[in-house]
Protein backbone atom coordinates (compact mmCIF):
# COMPACT_ATOMS: atom_id res chain seq x y z
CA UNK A 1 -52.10 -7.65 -47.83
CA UNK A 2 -50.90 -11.05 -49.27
CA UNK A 3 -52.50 -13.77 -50.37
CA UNK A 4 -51.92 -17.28 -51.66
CA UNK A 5 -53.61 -19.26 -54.49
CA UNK A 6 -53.24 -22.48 -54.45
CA UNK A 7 -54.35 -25.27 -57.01
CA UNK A 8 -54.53 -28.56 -56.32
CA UNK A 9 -54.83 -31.16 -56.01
CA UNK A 10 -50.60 -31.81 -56.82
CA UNK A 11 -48.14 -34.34 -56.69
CA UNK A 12 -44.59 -33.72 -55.30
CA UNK A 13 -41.15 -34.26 -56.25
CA UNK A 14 -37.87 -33.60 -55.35
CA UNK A 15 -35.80 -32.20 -52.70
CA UNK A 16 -36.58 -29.41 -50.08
CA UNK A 17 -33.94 -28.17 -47.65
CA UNK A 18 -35.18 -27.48 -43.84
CA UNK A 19 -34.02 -24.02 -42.41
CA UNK A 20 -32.70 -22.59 -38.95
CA UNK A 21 -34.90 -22.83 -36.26
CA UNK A 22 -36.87 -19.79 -36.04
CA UNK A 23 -38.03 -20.87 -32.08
CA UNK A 24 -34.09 -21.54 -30.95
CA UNK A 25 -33.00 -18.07 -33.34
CA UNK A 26 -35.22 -16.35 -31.02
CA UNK A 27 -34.06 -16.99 -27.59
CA UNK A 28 -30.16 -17.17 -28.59
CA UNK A 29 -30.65 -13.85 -30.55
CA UNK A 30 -31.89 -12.47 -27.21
CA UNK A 31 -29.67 -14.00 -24.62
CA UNK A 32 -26.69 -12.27 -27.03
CA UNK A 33 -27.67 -9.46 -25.06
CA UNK A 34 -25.44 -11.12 -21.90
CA UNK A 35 -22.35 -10.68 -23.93
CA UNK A 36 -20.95 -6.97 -24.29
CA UNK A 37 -19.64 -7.94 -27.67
CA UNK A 38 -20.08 -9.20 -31.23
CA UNK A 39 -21.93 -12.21 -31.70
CA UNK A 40 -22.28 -14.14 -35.34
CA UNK A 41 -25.58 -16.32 -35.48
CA UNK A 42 -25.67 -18.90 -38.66
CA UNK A 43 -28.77 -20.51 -40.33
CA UNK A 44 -31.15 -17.61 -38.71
CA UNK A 45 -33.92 -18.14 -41.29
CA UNK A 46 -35.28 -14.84 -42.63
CA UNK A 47 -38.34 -14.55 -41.23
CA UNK A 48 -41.19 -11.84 -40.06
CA UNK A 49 -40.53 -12.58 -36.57
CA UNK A 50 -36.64 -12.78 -36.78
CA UNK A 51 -37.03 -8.79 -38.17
CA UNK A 52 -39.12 -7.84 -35.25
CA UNK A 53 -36.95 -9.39 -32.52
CA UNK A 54 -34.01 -7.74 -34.37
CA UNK A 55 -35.98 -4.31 -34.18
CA UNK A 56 -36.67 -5.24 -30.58
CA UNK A 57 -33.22 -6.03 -29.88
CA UNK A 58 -32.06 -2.61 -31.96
CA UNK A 59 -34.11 -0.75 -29.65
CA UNK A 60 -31.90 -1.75 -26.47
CA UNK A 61 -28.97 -0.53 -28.41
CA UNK A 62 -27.84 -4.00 -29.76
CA UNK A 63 -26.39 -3.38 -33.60
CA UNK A 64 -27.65 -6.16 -36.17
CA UNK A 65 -26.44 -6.85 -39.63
CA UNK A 66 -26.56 -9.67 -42.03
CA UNK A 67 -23.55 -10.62 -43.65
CA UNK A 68 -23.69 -11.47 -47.29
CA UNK A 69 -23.18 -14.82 -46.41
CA UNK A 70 -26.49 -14.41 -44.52
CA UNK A 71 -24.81 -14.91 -41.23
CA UNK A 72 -26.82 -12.79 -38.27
CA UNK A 73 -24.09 -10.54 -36.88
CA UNK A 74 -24.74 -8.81 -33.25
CA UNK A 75 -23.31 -6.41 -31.27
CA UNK A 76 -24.54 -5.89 -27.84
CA UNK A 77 -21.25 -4.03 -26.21
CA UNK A 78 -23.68 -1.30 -25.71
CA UNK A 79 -27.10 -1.99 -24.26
CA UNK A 80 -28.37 1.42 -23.57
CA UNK A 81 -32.42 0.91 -22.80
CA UNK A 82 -33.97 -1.50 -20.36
CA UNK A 83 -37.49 -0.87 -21.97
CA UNK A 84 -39.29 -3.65 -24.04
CA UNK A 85 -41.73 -1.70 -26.18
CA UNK A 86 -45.69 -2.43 -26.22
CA UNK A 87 -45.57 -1.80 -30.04
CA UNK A 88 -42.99 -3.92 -30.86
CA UNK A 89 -43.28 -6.95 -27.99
CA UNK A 90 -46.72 -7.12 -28.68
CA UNK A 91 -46.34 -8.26 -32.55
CA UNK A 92 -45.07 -12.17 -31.01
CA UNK A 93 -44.97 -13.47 -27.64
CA UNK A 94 -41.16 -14.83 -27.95
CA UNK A 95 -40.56 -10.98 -27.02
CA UNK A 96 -40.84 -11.83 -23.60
CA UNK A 97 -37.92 -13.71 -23.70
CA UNK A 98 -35.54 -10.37 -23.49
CA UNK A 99 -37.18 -10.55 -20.03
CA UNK A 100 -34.37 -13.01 -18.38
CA UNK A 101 -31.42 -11.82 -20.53
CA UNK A 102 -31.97 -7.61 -19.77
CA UNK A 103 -32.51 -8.30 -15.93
CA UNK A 104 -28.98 -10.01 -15.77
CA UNK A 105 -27.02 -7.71 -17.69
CA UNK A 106 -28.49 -4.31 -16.57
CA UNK A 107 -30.20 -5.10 -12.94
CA UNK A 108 -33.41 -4.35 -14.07
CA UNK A 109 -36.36 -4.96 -17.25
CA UNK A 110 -39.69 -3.15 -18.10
CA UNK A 111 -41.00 -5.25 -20.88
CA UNK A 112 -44.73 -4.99 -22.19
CA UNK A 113 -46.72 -8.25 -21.97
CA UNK A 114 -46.10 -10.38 -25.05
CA UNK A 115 -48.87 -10.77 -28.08
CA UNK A 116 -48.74 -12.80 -31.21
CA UNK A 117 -50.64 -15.65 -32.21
CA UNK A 118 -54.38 -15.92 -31.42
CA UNK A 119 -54.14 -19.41 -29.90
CA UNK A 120 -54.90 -18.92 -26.27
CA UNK A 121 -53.57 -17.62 -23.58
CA UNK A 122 -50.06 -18.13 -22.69
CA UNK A 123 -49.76 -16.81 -18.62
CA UNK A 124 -46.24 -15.68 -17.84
CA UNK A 125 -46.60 -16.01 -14.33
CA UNK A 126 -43.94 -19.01 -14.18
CA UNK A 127 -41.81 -16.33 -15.78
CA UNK A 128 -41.92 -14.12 -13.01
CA UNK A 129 -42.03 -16.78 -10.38
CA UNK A 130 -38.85 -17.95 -11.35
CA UNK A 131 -37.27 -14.65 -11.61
CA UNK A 132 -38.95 -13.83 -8.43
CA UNK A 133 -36.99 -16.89 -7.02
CA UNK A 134 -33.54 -15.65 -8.19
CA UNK A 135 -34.27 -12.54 -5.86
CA UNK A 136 -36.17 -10.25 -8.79
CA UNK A 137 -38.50 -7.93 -7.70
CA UNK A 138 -41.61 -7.45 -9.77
CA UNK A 139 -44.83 -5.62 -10.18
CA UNK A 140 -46.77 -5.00 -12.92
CA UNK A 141 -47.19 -0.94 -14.61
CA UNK A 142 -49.72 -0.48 -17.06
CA UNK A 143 -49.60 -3.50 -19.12
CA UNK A 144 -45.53 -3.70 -18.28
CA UNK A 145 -43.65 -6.38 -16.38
CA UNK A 146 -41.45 -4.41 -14.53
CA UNK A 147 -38.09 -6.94 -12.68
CA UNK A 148 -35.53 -5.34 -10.62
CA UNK A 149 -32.44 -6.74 -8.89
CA UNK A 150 -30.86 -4.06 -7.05
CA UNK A 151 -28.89 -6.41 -4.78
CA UNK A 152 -27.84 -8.78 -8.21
CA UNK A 153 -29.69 -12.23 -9.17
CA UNK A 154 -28.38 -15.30 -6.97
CA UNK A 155 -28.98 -18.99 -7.28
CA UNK A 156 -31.98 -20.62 -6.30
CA UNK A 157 -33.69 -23.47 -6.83
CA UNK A 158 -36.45 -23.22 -9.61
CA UNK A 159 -39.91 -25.06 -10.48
CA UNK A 160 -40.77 -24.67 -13.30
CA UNK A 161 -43.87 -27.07 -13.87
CA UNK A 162 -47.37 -25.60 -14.89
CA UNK A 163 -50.83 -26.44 -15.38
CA UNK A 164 -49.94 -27.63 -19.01
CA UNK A 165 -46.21 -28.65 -18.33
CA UNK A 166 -43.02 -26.71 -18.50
CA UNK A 167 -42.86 -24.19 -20.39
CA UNK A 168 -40.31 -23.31 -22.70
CA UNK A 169 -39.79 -19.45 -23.02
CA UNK A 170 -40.18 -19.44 -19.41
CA UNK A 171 -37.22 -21.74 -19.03
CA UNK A 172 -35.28 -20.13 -21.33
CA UNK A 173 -36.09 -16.20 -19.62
CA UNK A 174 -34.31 -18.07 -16.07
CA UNK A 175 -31.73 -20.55 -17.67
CA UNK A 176 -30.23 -16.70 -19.22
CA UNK A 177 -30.41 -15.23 -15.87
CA UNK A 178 -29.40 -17.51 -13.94
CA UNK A 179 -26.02 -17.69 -15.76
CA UNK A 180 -24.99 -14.28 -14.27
CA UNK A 181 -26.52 -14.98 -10.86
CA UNK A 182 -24.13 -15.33 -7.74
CA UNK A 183 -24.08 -19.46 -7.52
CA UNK A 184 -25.62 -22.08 -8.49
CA UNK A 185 -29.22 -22.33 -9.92
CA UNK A 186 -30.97 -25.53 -10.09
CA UNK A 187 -34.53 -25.74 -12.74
CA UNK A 188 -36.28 -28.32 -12.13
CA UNK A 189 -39.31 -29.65 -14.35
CA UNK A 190 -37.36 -27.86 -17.26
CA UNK A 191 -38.38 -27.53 -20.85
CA UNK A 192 -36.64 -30.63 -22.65
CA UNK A 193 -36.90 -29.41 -26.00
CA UNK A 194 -34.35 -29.09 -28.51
CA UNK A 195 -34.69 -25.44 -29.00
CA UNK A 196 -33.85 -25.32 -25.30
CA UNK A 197 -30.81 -27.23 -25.55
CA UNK A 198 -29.51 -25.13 -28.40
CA UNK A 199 -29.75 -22.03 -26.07
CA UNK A 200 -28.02 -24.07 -23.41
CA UNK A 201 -25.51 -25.44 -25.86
CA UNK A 202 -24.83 -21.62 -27.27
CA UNK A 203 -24.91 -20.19 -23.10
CA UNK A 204 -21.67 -22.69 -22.61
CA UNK A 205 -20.21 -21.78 -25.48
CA UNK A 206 -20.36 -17.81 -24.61
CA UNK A 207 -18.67 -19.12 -21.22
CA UNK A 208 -21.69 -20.27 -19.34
CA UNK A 209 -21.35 -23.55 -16.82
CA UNK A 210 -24.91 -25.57 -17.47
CA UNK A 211 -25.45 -29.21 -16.77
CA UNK A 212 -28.00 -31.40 -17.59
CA UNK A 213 -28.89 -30.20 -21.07
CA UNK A 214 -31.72 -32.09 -22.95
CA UNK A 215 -33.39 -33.11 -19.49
CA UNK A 216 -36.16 -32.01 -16.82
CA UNK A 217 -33.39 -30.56 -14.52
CA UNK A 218 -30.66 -27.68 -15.66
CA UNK A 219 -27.87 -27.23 -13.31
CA UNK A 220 -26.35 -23.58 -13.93
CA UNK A 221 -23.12 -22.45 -11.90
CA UNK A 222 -23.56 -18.32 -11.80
CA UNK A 223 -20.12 -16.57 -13.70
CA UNK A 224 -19.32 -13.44 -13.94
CA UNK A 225 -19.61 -12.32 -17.65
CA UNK A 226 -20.17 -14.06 -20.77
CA UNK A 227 -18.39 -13.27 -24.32
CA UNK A 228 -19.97 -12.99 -27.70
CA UNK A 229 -19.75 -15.93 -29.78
CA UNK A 230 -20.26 -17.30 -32.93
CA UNK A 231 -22.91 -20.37 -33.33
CA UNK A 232 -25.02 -22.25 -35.82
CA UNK A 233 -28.56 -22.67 -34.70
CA UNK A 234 -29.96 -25.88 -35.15
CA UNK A 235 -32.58 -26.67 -38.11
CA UNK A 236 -36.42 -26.39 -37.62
CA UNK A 237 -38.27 -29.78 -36.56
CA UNK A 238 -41.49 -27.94 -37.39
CA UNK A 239 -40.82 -26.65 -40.84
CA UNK A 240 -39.69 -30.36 -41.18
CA UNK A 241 -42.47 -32.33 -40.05
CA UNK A 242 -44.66 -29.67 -42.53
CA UNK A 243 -43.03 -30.94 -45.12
CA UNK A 244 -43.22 -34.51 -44.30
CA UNK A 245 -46.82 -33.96 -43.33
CA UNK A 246 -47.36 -32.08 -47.49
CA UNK A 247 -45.19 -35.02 -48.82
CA UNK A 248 -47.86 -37.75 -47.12
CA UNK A 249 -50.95 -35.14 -47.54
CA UNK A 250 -50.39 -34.87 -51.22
CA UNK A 251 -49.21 -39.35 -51.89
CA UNK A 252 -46.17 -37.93 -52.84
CA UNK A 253 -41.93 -38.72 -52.17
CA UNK A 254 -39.98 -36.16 -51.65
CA UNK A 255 -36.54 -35.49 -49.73
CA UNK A 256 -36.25 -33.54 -46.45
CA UNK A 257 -32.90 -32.20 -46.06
CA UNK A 258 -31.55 -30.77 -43.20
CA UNK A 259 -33.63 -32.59 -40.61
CA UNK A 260 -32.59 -34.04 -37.55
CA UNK A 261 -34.77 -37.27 -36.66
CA UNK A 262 -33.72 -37.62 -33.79
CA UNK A 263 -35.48 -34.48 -32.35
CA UNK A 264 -38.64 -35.83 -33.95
CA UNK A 265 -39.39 -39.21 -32.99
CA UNK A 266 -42.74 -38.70 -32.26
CA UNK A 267 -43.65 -37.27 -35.54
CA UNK A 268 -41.88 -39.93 -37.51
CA UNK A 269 -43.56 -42.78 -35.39
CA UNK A 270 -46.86 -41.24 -35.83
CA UNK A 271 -46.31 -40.90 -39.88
CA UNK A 272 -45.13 -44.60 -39.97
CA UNK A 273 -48.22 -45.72 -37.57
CA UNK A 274 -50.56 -44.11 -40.52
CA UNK A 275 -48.81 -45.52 -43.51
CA UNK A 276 -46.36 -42.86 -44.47
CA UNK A 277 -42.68 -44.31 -45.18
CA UNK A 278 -39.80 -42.12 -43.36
CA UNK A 279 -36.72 -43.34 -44.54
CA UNK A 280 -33.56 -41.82 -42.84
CA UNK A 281 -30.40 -40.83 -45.10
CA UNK A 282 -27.65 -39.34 -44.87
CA UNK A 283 -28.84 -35.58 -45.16
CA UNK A 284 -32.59 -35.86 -43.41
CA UNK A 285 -34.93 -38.42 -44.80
CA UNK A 286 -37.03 -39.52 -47.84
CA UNK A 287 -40.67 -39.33 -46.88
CA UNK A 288 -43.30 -41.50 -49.33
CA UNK A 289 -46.91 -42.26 -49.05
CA UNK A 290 -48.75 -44.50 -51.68
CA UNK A 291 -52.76 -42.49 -51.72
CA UNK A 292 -53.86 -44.19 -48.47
CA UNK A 293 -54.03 -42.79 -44.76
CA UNK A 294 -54.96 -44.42 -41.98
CA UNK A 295 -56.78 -42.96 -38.81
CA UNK A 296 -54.89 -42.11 -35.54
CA UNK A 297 -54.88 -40.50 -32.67
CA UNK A 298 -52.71 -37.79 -31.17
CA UNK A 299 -52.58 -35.83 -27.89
CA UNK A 300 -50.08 -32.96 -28.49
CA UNK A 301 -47.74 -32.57 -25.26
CA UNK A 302 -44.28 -31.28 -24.31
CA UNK A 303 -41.18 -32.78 -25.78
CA UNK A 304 -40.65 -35.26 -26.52
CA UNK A 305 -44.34 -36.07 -27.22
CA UNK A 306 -46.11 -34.97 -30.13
CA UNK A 307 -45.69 -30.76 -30.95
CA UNK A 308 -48.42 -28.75 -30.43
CA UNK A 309 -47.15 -26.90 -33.20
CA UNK A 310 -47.50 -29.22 -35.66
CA UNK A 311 -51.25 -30.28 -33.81
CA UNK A 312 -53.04 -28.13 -37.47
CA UNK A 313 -51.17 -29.60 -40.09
CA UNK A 314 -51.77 -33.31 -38.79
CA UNK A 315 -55.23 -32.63 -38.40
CA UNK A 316 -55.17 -31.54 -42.19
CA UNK A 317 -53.62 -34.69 -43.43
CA UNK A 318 -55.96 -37.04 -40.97
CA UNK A 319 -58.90 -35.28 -42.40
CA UNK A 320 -57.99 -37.61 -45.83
CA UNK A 321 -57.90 -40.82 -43.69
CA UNK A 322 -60.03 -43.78 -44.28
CA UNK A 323 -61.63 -43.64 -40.67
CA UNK A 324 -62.20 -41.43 -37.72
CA UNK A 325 -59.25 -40.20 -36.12
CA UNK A 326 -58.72 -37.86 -32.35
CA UNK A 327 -56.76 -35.16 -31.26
CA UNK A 328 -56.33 -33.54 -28.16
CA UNK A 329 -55.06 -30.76 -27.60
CA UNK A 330 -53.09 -30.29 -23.90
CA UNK A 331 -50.68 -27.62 -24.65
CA UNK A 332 -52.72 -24.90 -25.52
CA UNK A 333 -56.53 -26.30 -25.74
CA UNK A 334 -58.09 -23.53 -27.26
CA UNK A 335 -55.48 -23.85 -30.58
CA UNK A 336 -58.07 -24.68 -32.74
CA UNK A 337 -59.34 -21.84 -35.19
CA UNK A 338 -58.44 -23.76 -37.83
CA UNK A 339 -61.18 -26.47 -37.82
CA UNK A 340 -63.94 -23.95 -38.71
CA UNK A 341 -61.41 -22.73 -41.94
CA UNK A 342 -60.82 -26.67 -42.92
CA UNK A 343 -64.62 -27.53 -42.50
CA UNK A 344 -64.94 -24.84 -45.24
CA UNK A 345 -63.00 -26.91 -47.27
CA UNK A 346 -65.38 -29.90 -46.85
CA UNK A 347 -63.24 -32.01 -43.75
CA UNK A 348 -65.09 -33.17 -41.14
CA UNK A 349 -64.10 -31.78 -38.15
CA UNK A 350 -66.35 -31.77 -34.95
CA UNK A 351 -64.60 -30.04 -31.65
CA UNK A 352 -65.72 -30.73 -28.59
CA UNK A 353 -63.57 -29.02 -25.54
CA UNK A 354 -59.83 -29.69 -26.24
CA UNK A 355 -60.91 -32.59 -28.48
CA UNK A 356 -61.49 -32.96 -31.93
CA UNK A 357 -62.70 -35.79 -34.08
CA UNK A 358 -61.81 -36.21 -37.18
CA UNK A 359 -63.42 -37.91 -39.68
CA UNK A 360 -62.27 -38.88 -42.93
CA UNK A 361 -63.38 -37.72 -46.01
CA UNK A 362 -62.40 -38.54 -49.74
CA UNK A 363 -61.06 -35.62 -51.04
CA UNK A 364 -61.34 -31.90 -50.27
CA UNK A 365 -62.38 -29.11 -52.03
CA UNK A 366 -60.66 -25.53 -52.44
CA UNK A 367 -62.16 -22.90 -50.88
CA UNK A 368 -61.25 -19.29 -49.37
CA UNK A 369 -59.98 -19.64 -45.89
CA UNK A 370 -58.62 -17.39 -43.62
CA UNK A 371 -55.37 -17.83 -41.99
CA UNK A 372 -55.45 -17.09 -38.40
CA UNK A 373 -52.21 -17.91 -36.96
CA UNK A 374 -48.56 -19.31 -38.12
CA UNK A 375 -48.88 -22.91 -37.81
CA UNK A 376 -52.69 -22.74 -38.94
CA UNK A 377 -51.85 -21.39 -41.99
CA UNK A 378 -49.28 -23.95 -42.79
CA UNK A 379 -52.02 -26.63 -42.36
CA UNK A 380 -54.39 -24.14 -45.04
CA UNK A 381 -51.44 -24.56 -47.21
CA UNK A 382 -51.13 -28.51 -46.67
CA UNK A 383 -55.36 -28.75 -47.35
CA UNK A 384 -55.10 -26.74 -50.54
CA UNK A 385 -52.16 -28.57 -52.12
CA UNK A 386 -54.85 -31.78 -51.92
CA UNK A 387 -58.26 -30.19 -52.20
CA UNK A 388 -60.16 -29.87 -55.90
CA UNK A 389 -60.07 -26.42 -57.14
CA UNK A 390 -58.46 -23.31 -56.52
CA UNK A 391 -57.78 -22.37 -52.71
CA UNK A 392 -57.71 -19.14 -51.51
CA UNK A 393 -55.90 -18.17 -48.28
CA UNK A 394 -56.55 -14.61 -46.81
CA UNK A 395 -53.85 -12.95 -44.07
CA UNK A 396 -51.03 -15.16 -45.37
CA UNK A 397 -48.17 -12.52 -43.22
CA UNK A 398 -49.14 -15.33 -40.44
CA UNK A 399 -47.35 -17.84 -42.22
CA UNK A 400 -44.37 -15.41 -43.02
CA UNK A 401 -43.62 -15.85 -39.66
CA UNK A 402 -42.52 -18.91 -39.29
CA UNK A 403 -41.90 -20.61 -42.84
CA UNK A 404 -39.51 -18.25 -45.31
CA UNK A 405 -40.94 -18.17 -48.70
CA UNK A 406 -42.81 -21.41 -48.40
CA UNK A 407 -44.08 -21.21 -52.06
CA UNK A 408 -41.20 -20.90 -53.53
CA UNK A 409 -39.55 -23.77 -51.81
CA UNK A 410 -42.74 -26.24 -52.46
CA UNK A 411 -43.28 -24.75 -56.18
CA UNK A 412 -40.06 -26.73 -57.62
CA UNK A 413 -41.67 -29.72 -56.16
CA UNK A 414 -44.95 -29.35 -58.03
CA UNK A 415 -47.06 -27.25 -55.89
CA UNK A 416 -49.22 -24.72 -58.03
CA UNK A 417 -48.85 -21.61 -55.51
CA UNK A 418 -49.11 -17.69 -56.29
CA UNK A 419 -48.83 -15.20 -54.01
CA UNK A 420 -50.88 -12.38 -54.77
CA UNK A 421 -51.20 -8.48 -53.14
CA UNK A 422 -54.90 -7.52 -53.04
């Protein structure tokens, strides 16, 4: 097992180019399987989870390669098994989104209920609800969801709000279905985010007819088959705002290339509102902050407010400010087994429900930690690059999830980090 050392505290420099989306690779990889034919995928970062939806995938019958050019290169013509298996769909919830894509294009799915991350539970019943309203049938076998459409999916209308707003896998697990349903489907309280769009934008392209893209209500008129196709996912808001967030953590400037602002305007308003400077150019931004932070507070919600998934590395950089700041947590409230791990490292972190306060402390000091899930570990990362001392974080494969090779993409910029086997 891996580990990182990290010494800090650093200053950074320099330029640092933002990958592919690893939580738009996931769904498009998956809703290839509606095309019986080649697909080419570009900018699919090479991550942990990208291998174990390909195995996934490879276990239908789909054929994966990478190119030498790095390009993700599918063929689905023959999709052989209808089974998602426990051993591999537990590994990361995003396996459930196979779910939508393997009812349309064989008639029926038996997937295992998704794992992954331990940051709380994650109900699929809108999932099935939907599904259920494009004329699925479902039950439930021994841990397995288990969707059938002997008479074909047909259009319906679909609502797709929850107890902590839409959700996105779930929109993405009907928005593929419905595209090979018998007329039209209407989703209404649909995930907005940009992931979401990407999948729509790469559905149309394969031959799919959605409207309404980017907003709370997808249109989809059913068709009859969809081709392979070759796209470019789009880059990865989250590995962006990390780096802005180590950039401001760390009173450094440094480049983010590769970033689209636009999809992150509540990250950028937040930095500014705290003293960081986010300057847009022409290839992402230059992100600068002079040694001082100032308190705020956040309340993570769907997009386009503020990303739950970038909810740990905030609170890492807030525990520097010069005040008390608040977070809330409404996406997944119990996403917070990272305060414990940053206390060790001499923050100031009290929890109370969904609620944290933070407040501010002058420095940090290193400390082993233990990583406990992707985004957690990124904000372990973030603490050690300011804290005194050496920094030791345990179970680092969490953060090989999501971010490929993080130290040596921050190393040329003046982070101190080793990655060790013990």
């Amino acid at each position: 097992m891996d580990v990182f050392r990290i010494e800090g505290p650093v200053r950074l420099s320099g330029a640092v180019s933002v990958n592919g989306s690893k939580n738009a690779s996931l769904p498009i990889m998956a809703a290839t399987i509606l095309a019986a034919g080649k697909s080419t995928l570009k900018s699919v970062p090479h991550l942990s989870d990208i291998t174990v939806c390909g195995e996934l995938l490879g276990q239908l019958g789909c054929k994966l390669t990478r190119s030498a050019n790095g390009d993700l290169c599918m063929d689905s013509t023959v999709i052989d098994n209808y089974v998602g298996d426990y051993e591999i769909v537990r590994k990361m919830r995003a396996s459930i989104c196979i779910l939508g894509p393997l009812l349309a294009r064989c008639g029926r799915a038996r997937v295992s209920m998704p794992g992954g991350c331990a940051i709380g539970d994650r109900p699929v019943n809108l999932h099935l609800r939907g599904l259920e309203a494009l004329g699925a049938e479902i039950h439930l076998d021994g841990g397995y969801i288990v969707a059938e459409a002997p008479k074909g999916l047909r259009g319906a209308e679909v609502f797709m709000g929850g107890p902590f707003g839409s959700t996105v896998l779930g929109t993405a697990n009907i928005l593929t279905a419905a595209t090979l349903a018998k007329g039209r489907t209407v989703i209404e309280s649909a995930a907005c985010e940009p992931e979401v769009a990407d999948l729509a934008n790469c559905l149309n392209k394969m031959g799919a007819k959605i409207s309404g893209i980017g907003s709370p209500r997808l249109t989809i008129e059913g068709v009859k088959e969809l081709e392979g196709v070759e796209y470019e996912v789009i880059a990865d808001r989250i590995e962006a705002g990390t780096f802005m967030a180590a950039a401001a953590i760390t009173s450094s400037e440094v480049q983010v290339r590769n970033c689209r602002l636009d999809d992150m305007m509540a990250v950028v308003h937040k930095l500014r509102s705290i003293g960081v400077t986010v300057e847009a150019n022409g290839c992402g931004c230059t992100v600068a902050a002079d040694g001082s932070v100032k308190p705020a507070d956040i309340t993570t919600q769907p997009y386009p407010g503020f990303p739950t998934d970038l909810q740990a590395q905030f609170m890492a950089l807030l525990s520097l400010a010069d005040g008390n700041s608040v977070i809330i947590e409404k996406v997944f409230p119990d996403r917070y087994m990272h305060v414990a791990e940053l206390n060790r490292m001499a923050a100031d972190l009290r929890k109370e429900g969904p609620v944290v306060i933070v407040a501010g402390v002058k420095k940090l000091i290193a400390a082993p930690v233990m990583a406990s899930d992707l985004r957690a570990s990124a904000a372990l990362v973030l603490a050690g690059l300011a804290a005194e001392g050496t920094t030791t974080i345990n179970r680092v494969y969490h953060i090989d999830r999501g971010y490929e090779k993080i130290e040596e993409r921050l190393n040329p910029l003046g982070a101190k980090i080793v990655r060790e086997s013990v």
